[in-house]
Protein backbone atom coordinates (compact mmCIF):
# COMPACT_ATOMS: atom_id res chain seq x y z
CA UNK A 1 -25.84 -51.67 23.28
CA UNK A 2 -25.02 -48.34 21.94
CA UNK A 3 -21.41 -47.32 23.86
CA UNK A 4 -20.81 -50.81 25.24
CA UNK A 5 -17.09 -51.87 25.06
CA UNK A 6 -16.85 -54.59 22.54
CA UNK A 7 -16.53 -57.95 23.35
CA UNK A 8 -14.79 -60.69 21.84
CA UNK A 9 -15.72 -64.74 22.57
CA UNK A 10 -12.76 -66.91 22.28
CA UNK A 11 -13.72 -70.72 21.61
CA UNK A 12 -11.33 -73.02 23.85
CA UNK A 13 -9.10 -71.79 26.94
CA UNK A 14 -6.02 -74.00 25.62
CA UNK A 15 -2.46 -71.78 25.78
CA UNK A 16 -3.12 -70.74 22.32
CA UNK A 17 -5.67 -68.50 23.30
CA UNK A 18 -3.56 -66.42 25.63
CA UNK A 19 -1.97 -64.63 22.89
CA UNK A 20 -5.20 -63.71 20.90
CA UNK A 21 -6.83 -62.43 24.65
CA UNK A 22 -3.51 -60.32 25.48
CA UNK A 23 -4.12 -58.92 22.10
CA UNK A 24 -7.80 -57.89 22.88
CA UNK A 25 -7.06 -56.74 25.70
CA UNK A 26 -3.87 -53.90 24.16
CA UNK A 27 -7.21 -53.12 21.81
CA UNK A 28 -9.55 -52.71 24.85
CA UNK A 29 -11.57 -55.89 24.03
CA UNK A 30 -13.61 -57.46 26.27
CA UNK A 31 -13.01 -61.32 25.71
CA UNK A 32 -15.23 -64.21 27.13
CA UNK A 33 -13.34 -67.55 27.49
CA UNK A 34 -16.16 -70.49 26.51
CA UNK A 35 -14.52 -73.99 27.67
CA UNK A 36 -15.84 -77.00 30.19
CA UNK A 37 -12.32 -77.07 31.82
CA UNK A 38 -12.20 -73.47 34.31
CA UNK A 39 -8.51 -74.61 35.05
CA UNK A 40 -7.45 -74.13 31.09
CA UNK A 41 -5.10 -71.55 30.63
CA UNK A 42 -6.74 -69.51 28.94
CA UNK A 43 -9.37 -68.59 31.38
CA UNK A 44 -7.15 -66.66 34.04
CA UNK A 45 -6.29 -64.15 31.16
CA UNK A 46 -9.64 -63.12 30.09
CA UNK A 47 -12.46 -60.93 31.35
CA UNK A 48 -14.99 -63.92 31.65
CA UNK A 49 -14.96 -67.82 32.07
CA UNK A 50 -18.01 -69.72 30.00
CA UNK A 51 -18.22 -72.91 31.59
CA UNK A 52 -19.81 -74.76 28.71
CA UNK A 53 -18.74 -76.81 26.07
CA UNK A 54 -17.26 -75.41 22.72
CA UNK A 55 -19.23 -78.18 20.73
CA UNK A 56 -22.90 -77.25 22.02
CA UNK A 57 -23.47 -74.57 19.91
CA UNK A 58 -27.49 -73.99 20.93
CA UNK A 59 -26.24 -73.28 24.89
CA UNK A 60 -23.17 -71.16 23.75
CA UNK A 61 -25.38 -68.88 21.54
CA UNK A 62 -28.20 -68.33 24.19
CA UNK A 63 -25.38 -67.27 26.45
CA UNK A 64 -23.47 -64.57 23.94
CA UNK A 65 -26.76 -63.29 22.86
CA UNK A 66 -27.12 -62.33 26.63
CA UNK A 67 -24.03 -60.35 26.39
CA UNK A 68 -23.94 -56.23 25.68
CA UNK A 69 -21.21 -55.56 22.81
CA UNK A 70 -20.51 -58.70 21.40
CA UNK A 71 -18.76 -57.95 18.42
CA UNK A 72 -17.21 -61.01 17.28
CA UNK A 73 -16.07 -65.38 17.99
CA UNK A 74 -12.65 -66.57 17.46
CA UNK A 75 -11.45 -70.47 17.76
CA UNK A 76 -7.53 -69.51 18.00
CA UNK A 77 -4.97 -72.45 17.21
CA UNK A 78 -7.80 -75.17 17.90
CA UNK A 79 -9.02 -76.73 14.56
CA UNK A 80 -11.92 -78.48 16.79
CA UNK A 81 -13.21 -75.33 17.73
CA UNK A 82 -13.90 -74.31 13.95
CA UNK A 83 -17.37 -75.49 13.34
CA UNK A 84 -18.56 -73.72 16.58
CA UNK A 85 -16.94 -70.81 15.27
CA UNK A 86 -18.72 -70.69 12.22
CA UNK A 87 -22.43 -71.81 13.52
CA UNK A 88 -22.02 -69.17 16.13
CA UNK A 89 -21.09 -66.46 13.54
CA UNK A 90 -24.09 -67.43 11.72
CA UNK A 91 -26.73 -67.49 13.95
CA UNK A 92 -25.46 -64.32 15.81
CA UNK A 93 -24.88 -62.37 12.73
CA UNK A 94 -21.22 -61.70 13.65
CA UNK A 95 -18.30 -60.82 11.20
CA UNK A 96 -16.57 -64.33 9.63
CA UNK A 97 -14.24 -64.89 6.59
CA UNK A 98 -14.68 -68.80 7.34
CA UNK A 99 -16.33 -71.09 5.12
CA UNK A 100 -18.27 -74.57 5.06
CA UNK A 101 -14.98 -75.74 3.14
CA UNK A 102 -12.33 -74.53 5.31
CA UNK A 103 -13.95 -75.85 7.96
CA UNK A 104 -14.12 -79.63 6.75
CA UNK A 105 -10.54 -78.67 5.20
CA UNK A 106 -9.39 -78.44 8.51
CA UNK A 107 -11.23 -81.31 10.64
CA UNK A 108 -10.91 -83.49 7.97
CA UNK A 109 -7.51 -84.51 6.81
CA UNK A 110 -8.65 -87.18 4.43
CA UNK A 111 -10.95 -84.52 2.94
CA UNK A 112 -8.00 -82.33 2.75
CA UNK A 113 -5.99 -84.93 1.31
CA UNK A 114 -8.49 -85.40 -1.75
CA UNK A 115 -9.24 -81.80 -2.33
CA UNK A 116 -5.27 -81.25 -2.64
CA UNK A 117 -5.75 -84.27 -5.41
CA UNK A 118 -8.05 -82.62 -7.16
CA UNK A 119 -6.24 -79.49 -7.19
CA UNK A 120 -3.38 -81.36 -8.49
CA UNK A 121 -1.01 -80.58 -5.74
CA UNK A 122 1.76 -83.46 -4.91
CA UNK A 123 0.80 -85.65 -2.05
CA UNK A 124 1.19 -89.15 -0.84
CA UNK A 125 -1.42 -91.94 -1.52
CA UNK A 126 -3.66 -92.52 0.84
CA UNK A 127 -7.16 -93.80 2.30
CA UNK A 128 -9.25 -92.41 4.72
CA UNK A 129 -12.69 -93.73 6.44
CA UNK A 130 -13.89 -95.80 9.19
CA UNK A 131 -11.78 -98.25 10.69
CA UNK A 132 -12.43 -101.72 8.81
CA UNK A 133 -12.35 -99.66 5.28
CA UNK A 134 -9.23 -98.13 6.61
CA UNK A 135 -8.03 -101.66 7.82
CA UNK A 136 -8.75 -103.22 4.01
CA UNK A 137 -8.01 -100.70 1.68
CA UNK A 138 -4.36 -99.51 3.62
CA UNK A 139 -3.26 -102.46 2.63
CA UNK A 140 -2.91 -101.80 -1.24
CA UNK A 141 -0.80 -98.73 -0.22
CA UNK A 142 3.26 -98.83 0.14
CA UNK A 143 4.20 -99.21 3.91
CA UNK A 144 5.44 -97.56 5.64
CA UNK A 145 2.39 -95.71 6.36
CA UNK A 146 1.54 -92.52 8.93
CA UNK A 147 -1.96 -93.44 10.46
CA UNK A 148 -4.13 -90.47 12.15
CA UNK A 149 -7.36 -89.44 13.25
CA UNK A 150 -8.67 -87.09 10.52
CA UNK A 151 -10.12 -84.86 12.77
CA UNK A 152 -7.48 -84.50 15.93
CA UNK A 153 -4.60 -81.95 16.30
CA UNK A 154 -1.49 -81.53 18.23
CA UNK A 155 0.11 -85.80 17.17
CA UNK A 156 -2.90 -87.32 19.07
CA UNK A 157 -3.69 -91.18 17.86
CA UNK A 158 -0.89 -90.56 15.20
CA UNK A 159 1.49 -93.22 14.65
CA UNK A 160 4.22 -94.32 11.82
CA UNK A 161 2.95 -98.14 10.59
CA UNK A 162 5.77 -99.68 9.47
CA UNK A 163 4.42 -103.61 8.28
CA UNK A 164 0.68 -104.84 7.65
CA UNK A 165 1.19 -106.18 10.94
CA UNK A 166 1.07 -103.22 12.84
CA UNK A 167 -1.99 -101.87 10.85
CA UNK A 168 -4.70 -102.92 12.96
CA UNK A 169 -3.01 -101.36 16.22
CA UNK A 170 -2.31 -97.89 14.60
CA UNK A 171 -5.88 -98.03 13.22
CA UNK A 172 -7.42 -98.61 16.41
CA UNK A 173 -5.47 -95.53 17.87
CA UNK A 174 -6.17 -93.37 15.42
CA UNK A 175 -10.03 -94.54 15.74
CA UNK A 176 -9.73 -93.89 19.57
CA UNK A 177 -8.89 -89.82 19.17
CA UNK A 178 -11.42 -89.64 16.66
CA UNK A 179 -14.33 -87.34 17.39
CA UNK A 180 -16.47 -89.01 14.14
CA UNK A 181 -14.29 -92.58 14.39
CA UNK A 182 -12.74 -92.27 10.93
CA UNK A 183 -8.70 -92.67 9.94
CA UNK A 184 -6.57 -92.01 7.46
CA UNK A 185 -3.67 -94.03 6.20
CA UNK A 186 -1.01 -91.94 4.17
CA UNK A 187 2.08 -93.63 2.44
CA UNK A 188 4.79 -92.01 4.35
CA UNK A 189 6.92 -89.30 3.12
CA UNK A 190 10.53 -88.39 4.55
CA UNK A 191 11.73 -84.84 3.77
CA UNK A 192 12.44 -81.32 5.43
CA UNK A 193 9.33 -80.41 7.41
CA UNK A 194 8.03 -77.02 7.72
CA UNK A 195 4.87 -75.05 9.12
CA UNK A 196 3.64 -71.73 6.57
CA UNK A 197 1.86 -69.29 8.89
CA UNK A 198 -0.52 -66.70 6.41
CA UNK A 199 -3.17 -63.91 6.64
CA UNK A 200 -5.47 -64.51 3.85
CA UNK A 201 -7.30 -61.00 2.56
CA UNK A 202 -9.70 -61.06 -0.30
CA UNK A 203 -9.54 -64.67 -0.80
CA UNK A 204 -5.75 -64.78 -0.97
CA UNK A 205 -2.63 -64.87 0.61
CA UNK A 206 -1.53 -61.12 1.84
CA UNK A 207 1.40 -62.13 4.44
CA UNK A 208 3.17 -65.60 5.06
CA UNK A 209 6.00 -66.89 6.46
CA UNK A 210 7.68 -69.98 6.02
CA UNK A 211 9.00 -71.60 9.39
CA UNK A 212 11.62 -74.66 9.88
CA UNK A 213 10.05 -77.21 11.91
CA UNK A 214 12.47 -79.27 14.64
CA UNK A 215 10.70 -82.80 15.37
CA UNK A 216 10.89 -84.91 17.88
CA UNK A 217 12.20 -88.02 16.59
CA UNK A 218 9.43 -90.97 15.58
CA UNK A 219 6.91 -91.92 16.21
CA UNK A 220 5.91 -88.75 18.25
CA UNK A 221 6.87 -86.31 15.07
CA UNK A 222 5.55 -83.23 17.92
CA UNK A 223 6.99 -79.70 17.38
CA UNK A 224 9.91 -78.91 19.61
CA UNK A 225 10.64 -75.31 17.38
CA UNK A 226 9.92 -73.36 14.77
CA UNK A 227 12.23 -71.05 12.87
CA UNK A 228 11.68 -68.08 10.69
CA UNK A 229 12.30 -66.90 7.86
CA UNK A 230 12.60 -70.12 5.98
CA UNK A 231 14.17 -70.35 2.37
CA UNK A 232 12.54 -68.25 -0.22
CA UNK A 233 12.18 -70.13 -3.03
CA UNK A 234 10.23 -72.79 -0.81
CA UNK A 235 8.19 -69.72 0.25
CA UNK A 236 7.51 -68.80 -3.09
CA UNK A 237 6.11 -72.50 -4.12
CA UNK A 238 3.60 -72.74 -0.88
CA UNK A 239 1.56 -68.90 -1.67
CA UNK A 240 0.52 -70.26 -5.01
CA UNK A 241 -0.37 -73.30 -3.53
CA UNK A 242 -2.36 -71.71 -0.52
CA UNK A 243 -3.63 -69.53 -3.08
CA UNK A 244 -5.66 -72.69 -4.76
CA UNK A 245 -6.87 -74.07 -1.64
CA UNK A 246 -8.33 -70.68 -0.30
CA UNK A 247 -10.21 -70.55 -3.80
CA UNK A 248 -11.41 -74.44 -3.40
CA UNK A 249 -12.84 -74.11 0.03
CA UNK A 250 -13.88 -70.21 0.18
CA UNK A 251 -11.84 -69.25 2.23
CA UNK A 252 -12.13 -65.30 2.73
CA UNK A 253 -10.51 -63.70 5.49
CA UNK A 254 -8.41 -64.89 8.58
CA UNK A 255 -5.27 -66.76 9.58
CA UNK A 256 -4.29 -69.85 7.34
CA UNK A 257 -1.86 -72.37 8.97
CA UNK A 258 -0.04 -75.43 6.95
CA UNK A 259 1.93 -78.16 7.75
CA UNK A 260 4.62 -78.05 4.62
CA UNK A 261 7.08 -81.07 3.88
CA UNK A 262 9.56 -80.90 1.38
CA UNK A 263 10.88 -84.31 -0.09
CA UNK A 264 14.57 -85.02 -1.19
CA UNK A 265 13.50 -84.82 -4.56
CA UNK A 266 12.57 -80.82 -3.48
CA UNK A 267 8.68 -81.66 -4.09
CA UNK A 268 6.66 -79.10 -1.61
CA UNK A 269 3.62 -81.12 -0.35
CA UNK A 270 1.25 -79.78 1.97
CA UNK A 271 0.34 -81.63 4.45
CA UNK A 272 -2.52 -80.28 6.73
CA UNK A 273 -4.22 -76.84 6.59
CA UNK A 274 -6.12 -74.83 9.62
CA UNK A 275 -8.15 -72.21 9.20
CA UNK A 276 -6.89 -70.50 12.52
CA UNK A 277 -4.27 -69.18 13.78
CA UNK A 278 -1.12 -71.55 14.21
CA UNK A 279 -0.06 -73.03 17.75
CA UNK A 280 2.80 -72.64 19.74
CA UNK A 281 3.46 -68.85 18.67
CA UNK A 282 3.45 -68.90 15.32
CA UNK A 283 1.07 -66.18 14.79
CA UNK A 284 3.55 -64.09 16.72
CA UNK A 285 6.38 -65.33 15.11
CA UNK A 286 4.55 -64.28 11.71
CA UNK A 287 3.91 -60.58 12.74
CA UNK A 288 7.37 -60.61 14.53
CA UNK A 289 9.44 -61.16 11.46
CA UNK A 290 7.49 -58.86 9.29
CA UNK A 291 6.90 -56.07 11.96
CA UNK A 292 3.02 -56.38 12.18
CA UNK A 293 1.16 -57.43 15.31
CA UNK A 294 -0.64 -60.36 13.53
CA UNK A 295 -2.54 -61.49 16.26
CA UNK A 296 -4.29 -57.58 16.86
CA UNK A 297 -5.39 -57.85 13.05
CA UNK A 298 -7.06 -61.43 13.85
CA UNK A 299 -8.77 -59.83 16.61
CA UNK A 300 -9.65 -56.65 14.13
CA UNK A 301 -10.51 -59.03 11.23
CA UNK A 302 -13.27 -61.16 13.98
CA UNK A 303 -14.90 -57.71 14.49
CA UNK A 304 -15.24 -57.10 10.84
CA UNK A 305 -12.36 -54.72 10.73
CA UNK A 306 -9.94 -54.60 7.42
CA UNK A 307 -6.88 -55.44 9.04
CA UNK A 308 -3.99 -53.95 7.93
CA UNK A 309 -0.56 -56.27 7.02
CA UNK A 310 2.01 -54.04 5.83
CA UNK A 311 5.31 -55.64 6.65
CA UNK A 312 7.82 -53.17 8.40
CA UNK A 313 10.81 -55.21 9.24
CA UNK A 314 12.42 -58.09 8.07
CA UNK A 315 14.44 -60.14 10.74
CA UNK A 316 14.90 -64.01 12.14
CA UNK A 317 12.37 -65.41 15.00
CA UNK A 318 12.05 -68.52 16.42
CA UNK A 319 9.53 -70.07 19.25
CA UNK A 320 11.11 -72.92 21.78
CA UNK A 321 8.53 -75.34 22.96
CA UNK A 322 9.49 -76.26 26.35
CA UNK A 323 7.76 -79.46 27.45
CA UNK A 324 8.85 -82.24 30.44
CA UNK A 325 10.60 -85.37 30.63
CA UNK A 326 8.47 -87.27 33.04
CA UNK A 327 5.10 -87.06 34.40
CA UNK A 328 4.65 -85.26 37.78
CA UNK A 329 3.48 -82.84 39.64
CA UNK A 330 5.33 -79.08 38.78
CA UNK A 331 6.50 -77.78 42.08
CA UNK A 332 8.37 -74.34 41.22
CA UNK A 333 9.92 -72.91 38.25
CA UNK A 334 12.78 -71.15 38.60
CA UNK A 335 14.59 -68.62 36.27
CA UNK A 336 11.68 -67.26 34.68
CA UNK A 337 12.31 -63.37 35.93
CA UNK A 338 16.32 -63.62 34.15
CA UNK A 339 14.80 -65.12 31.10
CA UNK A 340 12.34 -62.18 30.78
CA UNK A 341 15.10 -59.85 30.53
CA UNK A 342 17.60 -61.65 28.41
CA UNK A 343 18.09 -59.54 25.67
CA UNK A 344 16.33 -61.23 22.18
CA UNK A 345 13.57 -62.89 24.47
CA UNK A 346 10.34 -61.36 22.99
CA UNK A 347 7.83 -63.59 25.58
CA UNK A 348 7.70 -66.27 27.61
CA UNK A 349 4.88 -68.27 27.95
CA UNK A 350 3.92 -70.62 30.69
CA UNK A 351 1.32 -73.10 29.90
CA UNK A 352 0.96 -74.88 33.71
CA UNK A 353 1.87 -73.30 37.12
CA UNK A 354 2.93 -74.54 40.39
CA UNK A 355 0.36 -77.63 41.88
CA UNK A 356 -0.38 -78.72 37.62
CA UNK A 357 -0.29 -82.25 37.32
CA UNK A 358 2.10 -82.29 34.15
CA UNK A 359 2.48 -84.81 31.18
CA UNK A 360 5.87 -85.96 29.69
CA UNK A 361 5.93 -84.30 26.17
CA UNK A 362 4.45 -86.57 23.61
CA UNK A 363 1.72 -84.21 22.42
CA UNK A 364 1.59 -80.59 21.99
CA UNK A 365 -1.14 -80.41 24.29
CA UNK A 366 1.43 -81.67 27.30
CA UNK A 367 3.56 -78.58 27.16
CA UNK A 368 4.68 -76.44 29.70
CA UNK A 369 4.74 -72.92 27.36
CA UNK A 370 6.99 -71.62 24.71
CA UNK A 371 9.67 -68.78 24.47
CA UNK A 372 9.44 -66.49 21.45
CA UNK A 373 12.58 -64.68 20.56
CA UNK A 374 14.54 -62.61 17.89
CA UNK A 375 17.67 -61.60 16.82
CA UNK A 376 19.53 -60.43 13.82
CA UNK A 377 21.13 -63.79 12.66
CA UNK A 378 20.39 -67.56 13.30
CA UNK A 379 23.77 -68.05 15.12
CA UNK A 380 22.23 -65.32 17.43
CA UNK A 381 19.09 -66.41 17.89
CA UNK A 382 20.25 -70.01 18.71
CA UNK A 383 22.75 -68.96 21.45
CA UNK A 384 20.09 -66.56 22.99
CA UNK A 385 16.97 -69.53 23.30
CA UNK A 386 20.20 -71.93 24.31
CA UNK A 387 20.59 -68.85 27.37
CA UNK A 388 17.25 -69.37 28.37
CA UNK A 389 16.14 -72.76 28.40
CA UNK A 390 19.15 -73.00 30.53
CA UNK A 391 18.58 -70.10 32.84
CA UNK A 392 14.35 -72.28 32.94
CA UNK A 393 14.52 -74.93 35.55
CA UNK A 394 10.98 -77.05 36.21
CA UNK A 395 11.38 -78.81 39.79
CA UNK A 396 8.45 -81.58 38.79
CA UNK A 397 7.32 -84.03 41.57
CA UNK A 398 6.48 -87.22 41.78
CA UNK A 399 2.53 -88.09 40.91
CA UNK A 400 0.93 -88.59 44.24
């Protein structure tokens, strides 16, 4: 293997691996794209489609280990991916700050939810298990209540229960995007909602952001935008906090995303952690507010390089998520060549081309890409994504 180029496997083809192959690729990284579906979006950006599934580990490995320079696995934005990610590190002796505990931090949210008890961090009573202990013990909780699958991203099977009566058909969602069939029930919490995007070095924190979080309204609650910087001081409550959970569940080295909500009473509460990088560009709106191409130093870190996270700027960023209104089939999209060079736009990202059958947006997974974009105040930055999403038209079918 001595001069090979190095090569870098990327777990999942989803559109929140493009950004962590583009990144390889500036480095001169060979990247292999391991996922069952060859029409992911992922796969047309990198060097070399896997057609196997993420989740059988034993067929993965025997296929790396066939490859010259492999120098590292990455699950980017995909919590599922995570185990893989891990076993595959292992058994090919390859670089990896994960650990057994930010793993099942990450797949398992009712696992999350007691380990952020026993840290003593604020957070909403709740239950968690398989569906009939779900079913009974919910029950002694205040209503309403947010039911989810405690191992699925991106809103799937999540649903706001507002009486007893609606228990049982929440549960049963919830149970249905379940890769181990367990739920858990959370007494629901309004407040301001927020995603903190970090680089963890050393076992802590060495570069976050805090981004606002635009919602769709319930019982979706999917990610329509994320803006950053958000306030300080709320900033300055979540490191300590991330701090705590990377010592609880070993985490060493690599991206750290959180959901974040703050309550009216100005109690920060963490919601959900991933030990990858976050979706929708938030990796890149991380290193584009602070100056730093986060998303090269994730690829770095996976080959067992120090990265290096010196902030160099300081300015505002926000990512659009563009998603449909109906189901259909995407004939053309039109505009995309004037949004590229509208001043402020940093990328566009399309998720589905021409001939995709597309999904109305009601889960992250349905969208059709994301614009990234800067500026030097909010006012500015709102007018300029405002520009583009008007200057984006998606001509979408009818399903045939």
């Amino acid at each position: 293997m001595t001069g090979a180029r190095r090569t870098l496997a990327v777990l999942g083809g989803a559109d929140g691996a493009i950004s962590t192959i583009r990144a390889a690729a500036r480095l001169g990284v060979r990247t292999i794209c391991v996922d069952m579906r060859a029409d992911a979006p992922g796969v047309a950006h990198a060097d070399e489609f896997l057609d196997l599934s993420t989740r059988d580990v034993p067929r993965v490995a025997r296929a790396l280990a066939e490859r010259d320079g492999l120098a590292g696995v990455v699950s980017p934005a995909s919590d599922v991916n995570l185990p893989s990610q891990l076993a595959l590190a292992e058994r090919l002796g390859l670089p990896c700050g994960l650990s057994d505990g930010a793993v099942r931090g990450s797949v398992d949210k009712g696992w999350f939810r007691a380990m952020c008890a026993r840290l003593g961090l604020p957070g909403p009573r709740h239950v968690s298990g398989p569906e009939e202990e779900v079913l009974r013990d919910a029950l002694d909780l205040d209503f309403p209540l947010m039911v989810k699958p405690v191992d699925s991203s991106g809103s799937r099977g999540v649903s706001l229960c507002h009486t007893p009566d609606e228990l049982p058909e929440a549960v049963r969602l919830a149970r249905e995007w379940s890769l181990s069939g367990r739920v858990v029930a959370e007494e629901y919490l309004e407040g301001a909602h927020y995603t903190a995007e970090a680089f963890v070095i050393g076992g802590k924190v060495a570069l976050i952001g805090l981004a606002e979080r635009e919602l769709t309204p319930p019982p979706l609650f999917i990610t329509v935008q994320h803006t950053m910087p958000g306030q300080a001081a709320i900033t300055d409550a979540v490191r300590p906090m991330l701090d705590a959970v990377c010592a609880e569940t070993g985490l060493r080295e690599g991206p750290l995303s959180a959901d974040v909500l703050v309550t009216g009473t100005g109690e920060v509460v963490l919601v959900e952690m991933g030990a990858r990088l976050g979706g929708n560009g938030l990796a890149e709106l991380l290193g584009l507010v602070h100056g730093v191409d986060v998303v090269e130093q994730y690829v770095l870190s996976a080959m067992g390089e120090t990265p290096r996270l010196t902030p160099t700027a300081a300015r505002y960023g926000a990512v659009r998520v563009l998603g449909a209104e109906r189901d259909g089939k995407l004939i053309r999209v039109d505009g995309e060549g004037e949004v590229r060079g509208l001043p402020g736009i940093v990328d566009l990202v399309l998720a589905a081309a021409p001939g995709d059958h597309v999904d109305r947006y009601t889960r992250a997974g349905a969208k059709l890409g994301y614009l990234t974009a800067t500026a030097a105040d909010r006012d500015t930055l709102a007018g300029v994504l405002d520009e583009a999403a008007a200057l984006l038209r998606f001509e979408i079918g009818d399903v045939q």
